[in-house]
PDB file of N, CA and C in Angstrom:
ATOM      1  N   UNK A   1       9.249 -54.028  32.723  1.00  0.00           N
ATOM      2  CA  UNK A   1       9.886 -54.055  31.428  1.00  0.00           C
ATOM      3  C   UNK A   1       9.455 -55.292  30.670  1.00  0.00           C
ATOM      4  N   UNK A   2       8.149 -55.737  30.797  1.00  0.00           N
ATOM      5  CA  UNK A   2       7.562 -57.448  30.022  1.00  0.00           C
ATOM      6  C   UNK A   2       8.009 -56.620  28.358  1.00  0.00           C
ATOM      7  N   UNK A   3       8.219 -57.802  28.057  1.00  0.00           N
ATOM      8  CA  UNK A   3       8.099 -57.498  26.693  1.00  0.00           C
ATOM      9  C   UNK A   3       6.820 -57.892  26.299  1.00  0.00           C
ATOM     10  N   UNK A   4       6.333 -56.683  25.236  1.00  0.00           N
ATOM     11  CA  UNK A   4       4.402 -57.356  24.562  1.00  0.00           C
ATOM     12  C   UNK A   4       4.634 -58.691  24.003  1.00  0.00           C
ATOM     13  N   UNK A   5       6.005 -59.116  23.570  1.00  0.00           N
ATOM     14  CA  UNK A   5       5.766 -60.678  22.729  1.00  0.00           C
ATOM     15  C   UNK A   5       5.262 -61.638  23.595  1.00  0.00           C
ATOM     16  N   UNK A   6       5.207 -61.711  25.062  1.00  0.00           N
ATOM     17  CA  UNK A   6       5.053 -62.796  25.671  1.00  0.00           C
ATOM     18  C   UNK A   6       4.149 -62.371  26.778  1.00  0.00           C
ATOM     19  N   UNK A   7       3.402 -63.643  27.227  1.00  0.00           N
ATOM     20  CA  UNK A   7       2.282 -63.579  27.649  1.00  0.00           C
ATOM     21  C   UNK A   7       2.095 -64.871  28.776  1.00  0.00           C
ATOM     22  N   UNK A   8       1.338 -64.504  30.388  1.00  0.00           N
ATOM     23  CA  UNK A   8       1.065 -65.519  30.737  1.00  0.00           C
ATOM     24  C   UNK A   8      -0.033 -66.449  30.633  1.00  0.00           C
ATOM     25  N   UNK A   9       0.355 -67.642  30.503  1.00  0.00           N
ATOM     26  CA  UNK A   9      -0.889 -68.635  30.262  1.00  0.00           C
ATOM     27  C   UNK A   9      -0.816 -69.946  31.563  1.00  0.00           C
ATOM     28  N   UNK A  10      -1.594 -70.680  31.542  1.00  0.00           N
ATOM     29  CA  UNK A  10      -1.887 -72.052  32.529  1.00  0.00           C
ATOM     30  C   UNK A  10      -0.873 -72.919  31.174  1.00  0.00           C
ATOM     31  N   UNK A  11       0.272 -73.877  31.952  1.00  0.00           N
ATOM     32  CA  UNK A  11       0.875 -74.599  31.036  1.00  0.00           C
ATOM     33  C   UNK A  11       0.295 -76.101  31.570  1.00  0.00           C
ATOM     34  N   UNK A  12       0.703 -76.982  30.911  1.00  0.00           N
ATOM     35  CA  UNK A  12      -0.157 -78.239  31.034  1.00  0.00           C
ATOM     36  C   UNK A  12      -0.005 -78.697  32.138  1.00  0.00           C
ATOM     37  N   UNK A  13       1.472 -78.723  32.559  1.00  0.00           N
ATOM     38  CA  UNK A  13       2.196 -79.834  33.781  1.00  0.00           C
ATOM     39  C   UNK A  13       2.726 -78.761  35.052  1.00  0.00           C
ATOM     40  N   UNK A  14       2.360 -77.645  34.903  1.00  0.00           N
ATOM     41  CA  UNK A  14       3.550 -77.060  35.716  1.00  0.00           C
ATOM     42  C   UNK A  14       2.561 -75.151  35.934  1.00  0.00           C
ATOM     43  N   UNK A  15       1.439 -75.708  36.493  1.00  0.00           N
ATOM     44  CA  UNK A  15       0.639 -74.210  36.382  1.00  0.00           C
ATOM     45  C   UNK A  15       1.126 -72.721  35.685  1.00  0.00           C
ATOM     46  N   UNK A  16       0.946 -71.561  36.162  1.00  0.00           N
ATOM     47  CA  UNK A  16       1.233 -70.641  34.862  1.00  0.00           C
ATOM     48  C   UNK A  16       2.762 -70.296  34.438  1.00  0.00           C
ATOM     49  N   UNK A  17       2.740 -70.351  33.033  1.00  0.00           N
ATOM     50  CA  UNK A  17       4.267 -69.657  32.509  1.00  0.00           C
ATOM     51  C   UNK A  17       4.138 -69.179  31.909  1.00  0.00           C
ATOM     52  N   UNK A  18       5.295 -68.671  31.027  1.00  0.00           N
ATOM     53  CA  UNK A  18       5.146 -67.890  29.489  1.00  0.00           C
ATOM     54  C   UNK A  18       5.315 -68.281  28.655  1.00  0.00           C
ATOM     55  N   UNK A  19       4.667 -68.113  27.590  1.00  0.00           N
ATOM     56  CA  UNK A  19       4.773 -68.243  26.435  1.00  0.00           C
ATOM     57  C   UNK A  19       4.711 -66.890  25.318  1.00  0.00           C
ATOM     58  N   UNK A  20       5.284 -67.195  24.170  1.00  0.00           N
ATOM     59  CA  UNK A  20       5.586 -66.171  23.510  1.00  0.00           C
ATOM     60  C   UNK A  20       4.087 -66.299  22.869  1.00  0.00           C
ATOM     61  N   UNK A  21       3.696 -64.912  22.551  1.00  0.00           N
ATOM     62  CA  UNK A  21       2.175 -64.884  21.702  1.00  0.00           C
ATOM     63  C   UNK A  21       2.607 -64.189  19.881  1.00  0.00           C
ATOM     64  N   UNK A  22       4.374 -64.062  20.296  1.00  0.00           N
ATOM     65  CA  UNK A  22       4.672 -63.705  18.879  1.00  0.00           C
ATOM     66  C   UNK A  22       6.424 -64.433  18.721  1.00  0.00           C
ATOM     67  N   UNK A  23       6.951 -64.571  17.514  1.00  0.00           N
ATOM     68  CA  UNK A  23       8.038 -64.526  17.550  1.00  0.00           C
ATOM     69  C   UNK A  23       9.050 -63.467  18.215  1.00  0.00           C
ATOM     70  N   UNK A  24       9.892 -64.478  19.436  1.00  0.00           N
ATOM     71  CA  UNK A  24      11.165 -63.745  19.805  1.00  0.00           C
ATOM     72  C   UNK A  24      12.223 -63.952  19.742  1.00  0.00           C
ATOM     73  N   UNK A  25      13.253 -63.179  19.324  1.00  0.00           N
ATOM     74  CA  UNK A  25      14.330 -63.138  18.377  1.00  0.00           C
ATOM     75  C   UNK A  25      15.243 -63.739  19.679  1.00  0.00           C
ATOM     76  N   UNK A  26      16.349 -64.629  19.190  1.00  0.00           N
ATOM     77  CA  UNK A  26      17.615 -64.362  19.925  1.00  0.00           C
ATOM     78  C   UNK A  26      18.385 -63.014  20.403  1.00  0.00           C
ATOM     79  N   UNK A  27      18.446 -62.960  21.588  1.00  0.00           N
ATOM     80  CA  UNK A  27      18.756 -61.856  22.035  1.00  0.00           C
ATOM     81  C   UNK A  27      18.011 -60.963  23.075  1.00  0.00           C
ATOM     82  N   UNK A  28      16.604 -60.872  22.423  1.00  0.00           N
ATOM     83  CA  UNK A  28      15.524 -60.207  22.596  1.00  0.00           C
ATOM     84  C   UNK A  28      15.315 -60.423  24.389  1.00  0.00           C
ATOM     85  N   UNK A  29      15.406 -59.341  25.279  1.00  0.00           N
ATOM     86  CA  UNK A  29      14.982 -59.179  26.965  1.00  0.00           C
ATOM     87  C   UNK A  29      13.209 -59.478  26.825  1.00  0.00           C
ATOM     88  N   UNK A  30      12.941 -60.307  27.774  1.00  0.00           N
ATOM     89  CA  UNK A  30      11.595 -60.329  27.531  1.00  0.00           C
ATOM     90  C   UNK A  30      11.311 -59.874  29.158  1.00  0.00           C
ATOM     91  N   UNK A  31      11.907 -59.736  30.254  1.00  0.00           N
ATOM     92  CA  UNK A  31      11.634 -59.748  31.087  1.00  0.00           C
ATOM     93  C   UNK A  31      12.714 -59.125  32.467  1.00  0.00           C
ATOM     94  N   UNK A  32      11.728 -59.329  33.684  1.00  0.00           N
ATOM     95  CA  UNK A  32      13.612 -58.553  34.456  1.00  0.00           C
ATOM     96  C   UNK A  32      12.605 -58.905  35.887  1.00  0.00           C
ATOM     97  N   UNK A  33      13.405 -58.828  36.647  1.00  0.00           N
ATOM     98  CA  UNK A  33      13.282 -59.323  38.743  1.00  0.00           C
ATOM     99  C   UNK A  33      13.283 -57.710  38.878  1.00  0.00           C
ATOM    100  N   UNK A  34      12.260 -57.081  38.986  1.00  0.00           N
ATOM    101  CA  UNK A  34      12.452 -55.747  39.213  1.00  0.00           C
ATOM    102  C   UNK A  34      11.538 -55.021  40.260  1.00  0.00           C
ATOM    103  N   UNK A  35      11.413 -55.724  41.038  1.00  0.00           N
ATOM    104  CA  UNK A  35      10.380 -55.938  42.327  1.00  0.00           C
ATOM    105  C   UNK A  35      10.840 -55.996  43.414  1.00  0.00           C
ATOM    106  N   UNK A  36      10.141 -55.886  45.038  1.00  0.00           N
ATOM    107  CA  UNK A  36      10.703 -55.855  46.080  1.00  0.00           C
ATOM    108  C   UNK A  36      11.710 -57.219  46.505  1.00  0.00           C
ATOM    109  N   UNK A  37      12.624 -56.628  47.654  1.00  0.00           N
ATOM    110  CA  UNK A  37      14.059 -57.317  47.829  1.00  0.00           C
ATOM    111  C   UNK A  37      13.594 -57.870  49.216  1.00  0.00           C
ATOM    112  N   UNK A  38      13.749 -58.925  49.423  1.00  0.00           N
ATOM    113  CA  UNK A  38      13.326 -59.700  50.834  1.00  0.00           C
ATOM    114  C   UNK A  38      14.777 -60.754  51.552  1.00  0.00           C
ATOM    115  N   UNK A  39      14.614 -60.162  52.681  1.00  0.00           N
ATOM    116  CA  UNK A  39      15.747 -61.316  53.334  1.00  0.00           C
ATOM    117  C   UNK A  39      15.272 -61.889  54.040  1.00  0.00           C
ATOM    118  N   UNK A  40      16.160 -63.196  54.202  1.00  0.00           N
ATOM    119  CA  UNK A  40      15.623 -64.230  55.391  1.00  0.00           C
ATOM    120  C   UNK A  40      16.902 -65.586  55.271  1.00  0.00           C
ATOM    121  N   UNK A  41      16.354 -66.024  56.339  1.00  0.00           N
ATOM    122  CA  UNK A  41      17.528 -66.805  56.225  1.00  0.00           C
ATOM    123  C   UNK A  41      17.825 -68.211  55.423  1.00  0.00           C
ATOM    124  N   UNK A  42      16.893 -68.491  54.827  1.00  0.00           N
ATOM    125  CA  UNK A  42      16.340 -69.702  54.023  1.00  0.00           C
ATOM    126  C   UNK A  42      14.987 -69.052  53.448  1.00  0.00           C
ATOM    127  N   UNK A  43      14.709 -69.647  52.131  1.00  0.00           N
ATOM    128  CA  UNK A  43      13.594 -69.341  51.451  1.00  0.00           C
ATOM    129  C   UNK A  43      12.710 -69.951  52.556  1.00  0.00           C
ATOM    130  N   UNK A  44      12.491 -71.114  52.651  1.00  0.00           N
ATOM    131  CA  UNK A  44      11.351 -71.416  53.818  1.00  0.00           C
ATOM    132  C   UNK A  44      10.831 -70.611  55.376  1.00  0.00           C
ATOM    133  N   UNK A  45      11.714 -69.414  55.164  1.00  0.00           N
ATOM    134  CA  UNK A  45      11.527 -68.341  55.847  1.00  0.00           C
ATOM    135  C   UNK A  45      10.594 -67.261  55.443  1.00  0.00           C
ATOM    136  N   UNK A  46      10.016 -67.580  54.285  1.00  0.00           N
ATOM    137  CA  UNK A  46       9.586 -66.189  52.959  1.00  0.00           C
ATOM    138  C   UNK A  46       8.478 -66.865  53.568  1.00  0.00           C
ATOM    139  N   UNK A  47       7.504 -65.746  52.987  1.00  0.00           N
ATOM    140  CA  UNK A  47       5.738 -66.449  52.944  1.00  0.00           C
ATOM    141  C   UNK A  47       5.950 -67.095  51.461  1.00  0.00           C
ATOM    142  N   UNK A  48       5.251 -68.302  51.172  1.00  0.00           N
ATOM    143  CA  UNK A  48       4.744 -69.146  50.100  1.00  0.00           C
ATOM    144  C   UNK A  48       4.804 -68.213  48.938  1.00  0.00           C
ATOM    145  N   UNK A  49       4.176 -67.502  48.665  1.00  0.00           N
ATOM    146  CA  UNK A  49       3.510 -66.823  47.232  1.00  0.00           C
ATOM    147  C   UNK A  49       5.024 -65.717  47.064  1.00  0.00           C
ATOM    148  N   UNK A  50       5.920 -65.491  48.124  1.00  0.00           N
ATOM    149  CA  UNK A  50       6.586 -64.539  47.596  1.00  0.00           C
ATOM    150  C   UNK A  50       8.330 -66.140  47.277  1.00  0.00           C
ATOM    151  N   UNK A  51       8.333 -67.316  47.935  1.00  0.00           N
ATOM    152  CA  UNK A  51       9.275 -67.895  48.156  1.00  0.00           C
ATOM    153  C   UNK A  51       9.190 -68.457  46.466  1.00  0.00           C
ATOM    154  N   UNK A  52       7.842 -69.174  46.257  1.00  0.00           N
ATOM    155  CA  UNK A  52       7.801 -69.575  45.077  1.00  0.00           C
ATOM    156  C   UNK A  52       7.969 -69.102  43.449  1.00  0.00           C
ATOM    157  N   UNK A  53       8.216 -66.942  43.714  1.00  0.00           N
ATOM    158  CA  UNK A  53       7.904 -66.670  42.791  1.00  0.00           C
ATOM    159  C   UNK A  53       9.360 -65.487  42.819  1.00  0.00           C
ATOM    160  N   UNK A  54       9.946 -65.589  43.758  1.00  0.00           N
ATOM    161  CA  UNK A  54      11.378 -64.986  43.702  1.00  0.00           C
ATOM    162  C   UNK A  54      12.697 -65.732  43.535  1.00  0.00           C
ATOM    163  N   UNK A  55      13.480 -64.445  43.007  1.00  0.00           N
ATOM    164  CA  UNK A  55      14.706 -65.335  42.677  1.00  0.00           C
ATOM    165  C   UNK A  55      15.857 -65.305  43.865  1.00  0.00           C
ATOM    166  N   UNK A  56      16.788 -65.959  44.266  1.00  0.00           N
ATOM    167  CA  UNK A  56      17.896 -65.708  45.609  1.00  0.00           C
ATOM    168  C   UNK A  56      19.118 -65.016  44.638  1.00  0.00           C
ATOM    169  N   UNK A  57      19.547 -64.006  44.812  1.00  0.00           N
ATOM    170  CA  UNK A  57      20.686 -63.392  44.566  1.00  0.00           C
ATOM    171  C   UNK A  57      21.751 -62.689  44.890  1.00  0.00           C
ATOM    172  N   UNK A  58      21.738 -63.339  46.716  1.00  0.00           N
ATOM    173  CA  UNK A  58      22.669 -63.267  47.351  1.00  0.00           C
ATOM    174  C   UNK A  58      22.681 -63.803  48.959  1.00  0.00           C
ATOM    175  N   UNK A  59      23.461 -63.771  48.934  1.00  0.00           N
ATOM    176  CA  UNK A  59      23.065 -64.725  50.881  1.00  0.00           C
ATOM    177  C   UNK A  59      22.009 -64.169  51.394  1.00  0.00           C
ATOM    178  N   UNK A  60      20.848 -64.932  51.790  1.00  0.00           N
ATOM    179  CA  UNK A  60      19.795 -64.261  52.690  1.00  0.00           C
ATOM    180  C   UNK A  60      18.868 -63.186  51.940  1.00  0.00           C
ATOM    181  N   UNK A  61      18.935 -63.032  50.647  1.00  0.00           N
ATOM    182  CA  UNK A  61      18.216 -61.774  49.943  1.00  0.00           C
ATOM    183  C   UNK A  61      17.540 -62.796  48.188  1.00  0.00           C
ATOM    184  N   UNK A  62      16.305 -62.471  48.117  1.00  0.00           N
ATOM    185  CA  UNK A  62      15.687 -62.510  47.059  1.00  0.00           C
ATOM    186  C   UNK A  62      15.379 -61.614  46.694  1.00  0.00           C
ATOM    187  N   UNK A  63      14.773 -61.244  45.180  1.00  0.00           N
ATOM    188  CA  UNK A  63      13.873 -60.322  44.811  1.00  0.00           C
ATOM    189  C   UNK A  63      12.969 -60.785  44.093  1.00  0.00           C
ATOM    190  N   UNK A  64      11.518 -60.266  44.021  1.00  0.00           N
ATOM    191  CA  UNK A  64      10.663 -60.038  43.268  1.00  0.00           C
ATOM    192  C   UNK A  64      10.235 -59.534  41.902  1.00  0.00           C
ATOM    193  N   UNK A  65       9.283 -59.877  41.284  1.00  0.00           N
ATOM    194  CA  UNK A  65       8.942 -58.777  39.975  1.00  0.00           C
ATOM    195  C   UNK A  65       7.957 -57.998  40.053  1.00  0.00           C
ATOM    196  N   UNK A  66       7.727 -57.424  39.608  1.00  0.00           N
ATOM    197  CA  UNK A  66       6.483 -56.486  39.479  1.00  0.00           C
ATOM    198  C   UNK A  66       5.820 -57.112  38.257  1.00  0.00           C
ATOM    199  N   UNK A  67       6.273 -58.038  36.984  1.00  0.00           N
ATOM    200  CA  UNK A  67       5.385 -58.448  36.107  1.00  0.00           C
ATOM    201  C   UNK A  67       5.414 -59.722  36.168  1.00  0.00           C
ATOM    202  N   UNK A  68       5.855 -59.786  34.838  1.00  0.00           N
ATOM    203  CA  UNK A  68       5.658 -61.580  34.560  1.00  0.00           C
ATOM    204  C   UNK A  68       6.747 -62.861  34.768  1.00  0.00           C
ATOM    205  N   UNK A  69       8.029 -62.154  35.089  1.00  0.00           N
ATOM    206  CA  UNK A  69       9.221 -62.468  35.250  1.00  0.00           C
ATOM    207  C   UNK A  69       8.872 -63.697  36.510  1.00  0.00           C
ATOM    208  N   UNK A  70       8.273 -63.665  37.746  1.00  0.00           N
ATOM    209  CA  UNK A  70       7.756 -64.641  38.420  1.00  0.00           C
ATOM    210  C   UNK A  70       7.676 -66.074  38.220  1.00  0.00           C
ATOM    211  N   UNK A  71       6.567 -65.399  36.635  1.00  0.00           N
ATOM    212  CA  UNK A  71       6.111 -66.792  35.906  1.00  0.00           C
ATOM    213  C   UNK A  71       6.848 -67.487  34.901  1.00  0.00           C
ATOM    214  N   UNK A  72       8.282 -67.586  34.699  1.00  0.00           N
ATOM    215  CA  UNK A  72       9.376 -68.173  33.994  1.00  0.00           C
ATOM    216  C   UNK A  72       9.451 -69.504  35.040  1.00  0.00           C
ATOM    217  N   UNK A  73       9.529 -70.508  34.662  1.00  0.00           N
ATOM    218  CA  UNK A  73       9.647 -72.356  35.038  1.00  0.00           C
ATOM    219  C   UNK A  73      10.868 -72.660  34.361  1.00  0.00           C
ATOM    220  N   UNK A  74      11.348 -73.579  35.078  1.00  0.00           N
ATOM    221  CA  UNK A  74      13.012 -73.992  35.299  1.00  0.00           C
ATOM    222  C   UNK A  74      12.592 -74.892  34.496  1.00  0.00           C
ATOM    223  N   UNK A  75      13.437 -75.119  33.389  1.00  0.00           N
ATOM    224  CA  UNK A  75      13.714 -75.933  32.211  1.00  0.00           C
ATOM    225  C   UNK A  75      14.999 -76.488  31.759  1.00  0.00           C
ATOM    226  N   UNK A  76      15.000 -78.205  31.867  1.00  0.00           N
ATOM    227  CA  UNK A  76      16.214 -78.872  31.551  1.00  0.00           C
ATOM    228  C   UNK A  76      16.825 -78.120  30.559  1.00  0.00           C
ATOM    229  N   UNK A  77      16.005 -77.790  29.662  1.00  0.00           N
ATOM    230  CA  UNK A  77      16.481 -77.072  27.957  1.00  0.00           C
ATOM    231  C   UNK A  77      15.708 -75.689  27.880  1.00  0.00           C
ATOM    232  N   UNK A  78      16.698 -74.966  28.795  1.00  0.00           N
ATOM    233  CA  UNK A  78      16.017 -73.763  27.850  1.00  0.00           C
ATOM    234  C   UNK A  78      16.137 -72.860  27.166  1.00  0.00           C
ATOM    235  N   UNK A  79      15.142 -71.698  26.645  1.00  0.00           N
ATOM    236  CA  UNK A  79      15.652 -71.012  25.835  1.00  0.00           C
ATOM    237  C   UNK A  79      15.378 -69.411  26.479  1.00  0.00           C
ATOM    238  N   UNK A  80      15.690 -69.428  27.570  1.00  0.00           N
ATOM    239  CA  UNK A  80      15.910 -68.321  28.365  1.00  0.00           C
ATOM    240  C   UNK A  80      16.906 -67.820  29.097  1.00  0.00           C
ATOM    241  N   UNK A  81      17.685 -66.909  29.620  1.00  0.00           N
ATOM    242  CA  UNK A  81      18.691 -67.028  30.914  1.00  0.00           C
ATOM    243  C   UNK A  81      18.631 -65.393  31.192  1.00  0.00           C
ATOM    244  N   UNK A  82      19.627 -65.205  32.227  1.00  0.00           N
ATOM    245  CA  UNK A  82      20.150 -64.146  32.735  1.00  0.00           C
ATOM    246  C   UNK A  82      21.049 -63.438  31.814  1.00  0.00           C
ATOM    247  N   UNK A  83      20.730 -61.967  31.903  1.00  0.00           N
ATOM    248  CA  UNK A  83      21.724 -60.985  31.058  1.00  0.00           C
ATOM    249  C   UNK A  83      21.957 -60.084  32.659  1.00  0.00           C
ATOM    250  N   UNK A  84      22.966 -59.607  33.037  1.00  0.00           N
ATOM    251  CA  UNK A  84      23.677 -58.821  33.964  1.00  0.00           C
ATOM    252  C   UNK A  84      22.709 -60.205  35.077  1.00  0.00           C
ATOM    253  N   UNK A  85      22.083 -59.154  36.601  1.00  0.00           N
ATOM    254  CA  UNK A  85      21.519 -60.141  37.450  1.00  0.00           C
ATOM    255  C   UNK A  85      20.091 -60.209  37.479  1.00  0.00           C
ATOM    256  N   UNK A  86      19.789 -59.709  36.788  1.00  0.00           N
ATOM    257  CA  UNK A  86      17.949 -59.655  36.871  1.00  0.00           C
ATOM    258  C   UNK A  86      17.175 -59.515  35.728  1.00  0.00           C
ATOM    259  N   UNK A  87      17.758 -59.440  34.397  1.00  0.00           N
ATOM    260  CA  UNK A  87      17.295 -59.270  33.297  1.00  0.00           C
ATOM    261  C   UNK A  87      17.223 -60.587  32.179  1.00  0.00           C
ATOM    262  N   UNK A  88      15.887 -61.345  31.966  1.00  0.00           N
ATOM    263  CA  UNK A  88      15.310 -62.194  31.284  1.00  0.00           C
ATOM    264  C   UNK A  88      15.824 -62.224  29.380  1.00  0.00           C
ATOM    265  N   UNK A  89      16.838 -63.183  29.448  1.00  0.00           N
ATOM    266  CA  UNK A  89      16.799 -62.651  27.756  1.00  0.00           C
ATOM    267  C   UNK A  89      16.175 -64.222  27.006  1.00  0.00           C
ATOM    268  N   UNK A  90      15.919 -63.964  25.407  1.00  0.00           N
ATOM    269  CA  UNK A  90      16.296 -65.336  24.803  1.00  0.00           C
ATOM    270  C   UNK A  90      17.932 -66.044  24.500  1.00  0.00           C
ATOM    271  N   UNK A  91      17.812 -66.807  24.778  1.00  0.00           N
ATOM    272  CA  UNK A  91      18.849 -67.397  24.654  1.00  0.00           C
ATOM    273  C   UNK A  91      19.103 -68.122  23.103  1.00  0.00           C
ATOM    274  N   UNK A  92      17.916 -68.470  22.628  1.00  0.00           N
ATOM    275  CA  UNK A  92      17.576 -69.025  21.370  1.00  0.00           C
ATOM    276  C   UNK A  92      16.081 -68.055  20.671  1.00  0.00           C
ATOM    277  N   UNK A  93      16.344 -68.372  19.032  1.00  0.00           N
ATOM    278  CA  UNK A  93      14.814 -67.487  18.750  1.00  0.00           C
ATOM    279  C   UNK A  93      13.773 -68.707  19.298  1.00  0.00           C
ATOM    280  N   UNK A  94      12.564 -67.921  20.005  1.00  0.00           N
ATOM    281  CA  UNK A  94      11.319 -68.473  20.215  1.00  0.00           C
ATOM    282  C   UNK A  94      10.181 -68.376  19.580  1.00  0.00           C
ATOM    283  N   UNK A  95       9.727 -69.102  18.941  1.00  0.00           N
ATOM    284  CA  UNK A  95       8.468 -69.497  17.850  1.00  0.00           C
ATOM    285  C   UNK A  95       6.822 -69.012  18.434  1.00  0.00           C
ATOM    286  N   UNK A  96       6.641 -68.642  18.033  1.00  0.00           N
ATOM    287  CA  UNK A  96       4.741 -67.662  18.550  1.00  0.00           C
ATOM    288  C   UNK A  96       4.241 -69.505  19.431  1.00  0.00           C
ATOM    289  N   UNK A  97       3.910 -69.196  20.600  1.00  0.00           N
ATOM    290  CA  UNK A  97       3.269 -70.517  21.144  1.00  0.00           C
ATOM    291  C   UNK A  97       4.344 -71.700  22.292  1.00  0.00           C
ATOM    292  N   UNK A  98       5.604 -71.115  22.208  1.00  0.00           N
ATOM    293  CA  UNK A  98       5.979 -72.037  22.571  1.00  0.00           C
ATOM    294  C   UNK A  98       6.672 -70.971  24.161  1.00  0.00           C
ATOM    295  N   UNK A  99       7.092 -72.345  25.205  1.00  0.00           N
ATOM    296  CA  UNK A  99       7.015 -71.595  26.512  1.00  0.00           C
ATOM    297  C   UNK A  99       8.470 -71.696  26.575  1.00  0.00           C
TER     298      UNK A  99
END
């Protein structure tokens, strides 16, 4: 469910994220964890590529994406969050270019 406004790129400090390639509105889902479900007992239990790029959403269980949702980076300020448990919204409008 990516939304076409946003796109992954290499960010300066913090290898790939997203950025919008158009204006996105407040409100607007750009994204969703809609990928395979893995348990274990600590993330350091996961293989690397799936620990670093899933989210934990319940004791012992992560999930995955199938798109770009992966590539969202944890931000003091951001302008992203959760709508229900797996769905990527804006939180603020986002300007064409910015991550």
């Amino acid at each position: 469910m990516d939304n076409k406004k946003a796109i992954v790129l290499n960010s300066k400090k913090y290898g790939k994220g997203i950025f919008a390639k158009e204006d996105i509105k407040k409100g607007e889902a750009i994204a969703e964890f809609d990928g395979d479900v893995y348990k274990a007992k600590k993330a350091s239990d996961l293989p690397k590529n799936i620990a670093d790029h899933a989210i934990q959403f319940a004791e012992h269980k992560w999930i995955g994406s199938k798109g770009i949702a992966k590539y969202f980076n944890h931000s003091c300020s951001p302008n992203c969050g959760f709508k229900g448990k797996f769905k990527i919204i804006a939180m603020s409008n986002i300007k064409k270019g910015e991550s």
